[in-house]
Each structure stands twice: as C-alpha cells, then as structure tokens.
C-alpha atoms as a PDB file:
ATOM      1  CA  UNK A   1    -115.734  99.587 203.560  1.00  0.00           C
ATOM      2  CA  UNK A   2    -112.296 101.247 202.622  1.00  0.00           C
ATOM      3  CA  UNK A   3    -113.945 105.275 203.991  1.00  0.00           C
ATOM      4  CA  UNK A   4    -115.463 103.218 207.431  1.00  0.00           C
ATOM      5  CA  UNK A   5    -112.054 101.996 208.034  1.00  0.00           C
ATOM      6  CA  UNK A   6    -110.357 105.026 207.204  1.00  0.00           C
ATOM      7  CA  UNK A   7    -113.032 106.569 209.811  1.00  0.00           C
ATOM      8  CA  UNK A   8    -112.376 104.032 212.919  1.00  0.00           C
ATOM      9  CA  UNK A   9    -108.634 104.611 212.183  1.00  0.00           C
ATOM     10  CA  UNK A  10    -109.244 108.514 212.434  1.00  0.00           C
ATOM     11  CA  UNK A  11    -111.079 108.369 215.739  1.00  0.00           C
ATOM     12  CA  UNK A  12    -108.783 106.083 217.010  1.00  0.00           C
ATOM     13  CA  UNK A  13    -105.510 108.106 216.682  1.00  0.00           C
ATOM     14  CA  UNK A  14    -107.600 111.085 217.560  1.00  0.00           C
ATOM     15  CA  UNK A  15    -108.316 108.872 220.991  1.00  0.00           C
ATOM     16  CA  UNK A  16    -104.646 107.815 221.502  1.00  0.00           C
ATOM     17  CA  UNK A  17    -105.043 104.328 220.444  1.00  0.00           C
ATOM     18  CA  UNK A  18    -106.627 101.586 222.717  1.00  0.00           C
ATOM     19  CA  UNK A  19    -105.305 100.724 226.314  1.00  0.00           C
ATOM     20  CA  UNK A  20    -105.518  96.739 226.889  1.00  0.00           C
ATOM     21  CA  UNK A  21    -103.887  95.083 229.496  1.00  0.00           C
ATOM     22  CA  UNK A  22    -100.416  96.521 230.556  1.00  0.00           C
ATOM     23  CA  UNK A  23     -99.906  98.657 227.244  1.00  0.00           C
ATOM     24  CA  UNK A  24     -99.052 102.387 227.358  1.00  0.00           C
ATOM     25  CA  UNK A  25     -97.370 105.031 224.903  1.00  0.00           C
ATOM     26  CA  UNK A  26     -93.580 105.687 225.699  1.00  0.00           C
ATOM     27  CA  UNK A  27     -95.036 109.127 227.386  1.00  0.00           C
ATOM     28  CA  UNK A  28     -96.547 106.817 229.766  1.00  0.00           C
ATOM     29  CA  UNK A  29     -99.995 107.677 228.624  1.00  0.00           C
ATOM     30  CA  UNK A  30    -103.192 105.268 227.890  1.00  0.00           C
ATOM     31  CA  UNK A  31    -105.318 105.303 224.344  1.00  0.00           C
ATOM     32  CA  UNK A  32    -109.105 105.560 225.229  1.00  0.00           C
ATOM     33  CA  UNK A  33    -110.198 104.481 221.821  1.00  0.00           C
ATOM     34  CA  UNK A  34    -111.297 101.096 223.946  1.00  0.00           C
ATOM     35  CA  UNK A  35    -114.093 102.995 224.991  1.00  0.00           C
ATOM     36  CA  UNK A  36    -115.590 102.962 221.639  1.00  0.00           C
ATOM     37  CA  UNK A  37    -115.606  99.489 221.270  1.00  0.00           C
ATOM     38  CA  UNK A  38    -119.431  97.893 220.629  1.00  0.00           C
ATOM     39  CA  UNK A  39    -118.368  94.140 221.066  1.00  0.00           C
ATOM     40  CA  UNK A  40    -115.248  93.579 222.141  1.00  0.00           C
ATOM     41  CA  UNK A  41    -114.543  91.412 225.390  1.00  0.00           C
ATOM     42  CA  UNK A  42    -118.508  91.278 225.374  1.00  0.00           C
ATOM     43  CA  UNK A  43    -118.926  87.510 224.552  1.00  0.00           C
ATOM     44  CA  UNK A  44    -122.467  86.575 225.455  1.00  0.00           C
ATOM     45  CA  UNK A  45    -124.154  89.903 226.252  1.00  0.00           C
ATOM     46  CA  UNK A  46    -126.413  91.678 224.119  1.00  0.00           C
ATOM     47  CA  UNK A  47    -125.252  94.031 221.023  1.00  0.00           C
ATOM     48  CA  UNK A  48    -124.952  97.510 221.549  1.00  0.00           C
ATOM     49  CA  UNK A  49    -127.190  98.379 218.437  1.00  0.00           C
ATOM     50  CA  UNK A  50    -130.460  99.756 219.195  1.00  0.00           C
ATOM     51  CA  UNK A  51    -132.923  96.960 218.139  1.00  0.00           C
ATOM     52  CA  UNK A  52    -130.298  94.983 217.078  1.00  0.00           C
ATOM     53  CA  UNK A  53    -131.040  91.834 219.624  1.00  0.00           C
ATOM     54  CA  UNK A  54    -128.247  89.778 218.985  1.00  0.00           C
ATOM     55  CA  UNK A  55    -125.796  88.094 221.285  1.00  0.00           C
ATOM     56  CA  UNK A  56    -122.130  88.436 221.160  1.00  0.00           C
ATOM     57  CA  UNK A  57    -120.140  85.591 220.119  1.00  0.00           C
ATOM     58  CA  UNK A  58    -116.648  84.948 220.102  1.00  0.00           C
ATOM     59  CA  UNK A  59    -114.479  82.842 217.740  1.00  0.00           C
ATOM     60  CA  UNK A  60    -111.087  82.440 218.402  1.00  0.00           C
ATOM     61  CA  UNK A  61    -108.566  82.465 215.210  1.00  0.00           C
ATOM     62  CA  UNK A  62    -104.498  81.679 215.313  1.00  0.00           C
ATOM     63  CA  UNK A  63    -104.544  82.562 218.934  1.00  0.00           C
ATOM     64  CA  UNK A  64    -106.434  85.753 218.329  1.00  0.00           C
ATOM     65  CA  UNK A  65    -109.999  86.545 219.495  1.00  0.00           C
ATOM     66  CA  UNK A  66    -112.392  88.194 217.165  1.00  0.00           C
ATOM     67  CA  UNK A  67    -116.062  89.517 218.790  1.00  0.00           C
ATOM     68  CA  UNK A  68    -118.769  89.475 216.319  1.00  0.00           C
ATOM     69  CA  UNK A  69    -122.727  90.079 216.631  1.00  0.00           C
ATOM     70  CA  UNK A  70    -123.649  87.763 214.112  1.00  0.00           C
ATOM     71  CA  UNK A  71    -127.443  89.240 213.372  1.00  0.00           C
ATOM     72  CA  UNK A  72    -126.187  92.600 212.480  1.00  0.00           C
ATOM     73  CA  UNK A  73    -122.252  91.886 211.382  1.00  0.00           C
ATOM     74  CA  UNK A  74    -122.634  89.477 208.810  1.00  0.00           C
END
C-alpha cells in the first residue's frame, strides 16, 4: 500500500496536481492529474477496470465525497 501511494503521489506532482473547480497554482496554471482519475465524480457509471463490471458508488463522509467501485476496491 505504502509504494502505490508513494506512486499516485509521484505521478501526480509530475502532472501538476489536480484542477477541480476554480483551483489553480499561483502561476496561474491547472494540475491535469484529474485526468487520471478511474472513479471520481463517476457515481453510477461503470468502473474503468477491464472486466471489472462494477458500478460506482458514492458515500459521502464529514462533508467529503469518497468514489469507490465496491467489486474491485474492497
């Protein structure tokens, strides 16, 4: 878990973070790491994993939202 962490992290400061809504770096410029993202804001459409199947849920916890495929993220 700890060296597939440290791998999203990697990619995602290689990307320049992830753009959502009306956030930007201080040189104006948008992450693209958002791009990457298998589930997120996908509530109710099919996971991304080849042959996967599953459906997208969303549970919602102190005010954040969390996007799981519960057949292959357990």
């Amino acid at each position: 878990l700890a060296a597939a962490i440290r791998s999203v992290l990697l990619d995602a400061i290689a990307a320049g973070g992830s753009t959502l809504r009306d956030y930007a770096h201080t040189d104006g410029e948008l992450g693209y790491f958002q791009h990457a993202f298998a589930v997120y804001g996908r509530e109710g459409q099919a996971c991304s994993k080849p042959g996967c199947g599953g459906t997208v849920r969303r549970i919602v916890q102190s005010g954040r939202s969390t996007f799981y495929c519960p057949r292959c993220q357990r």
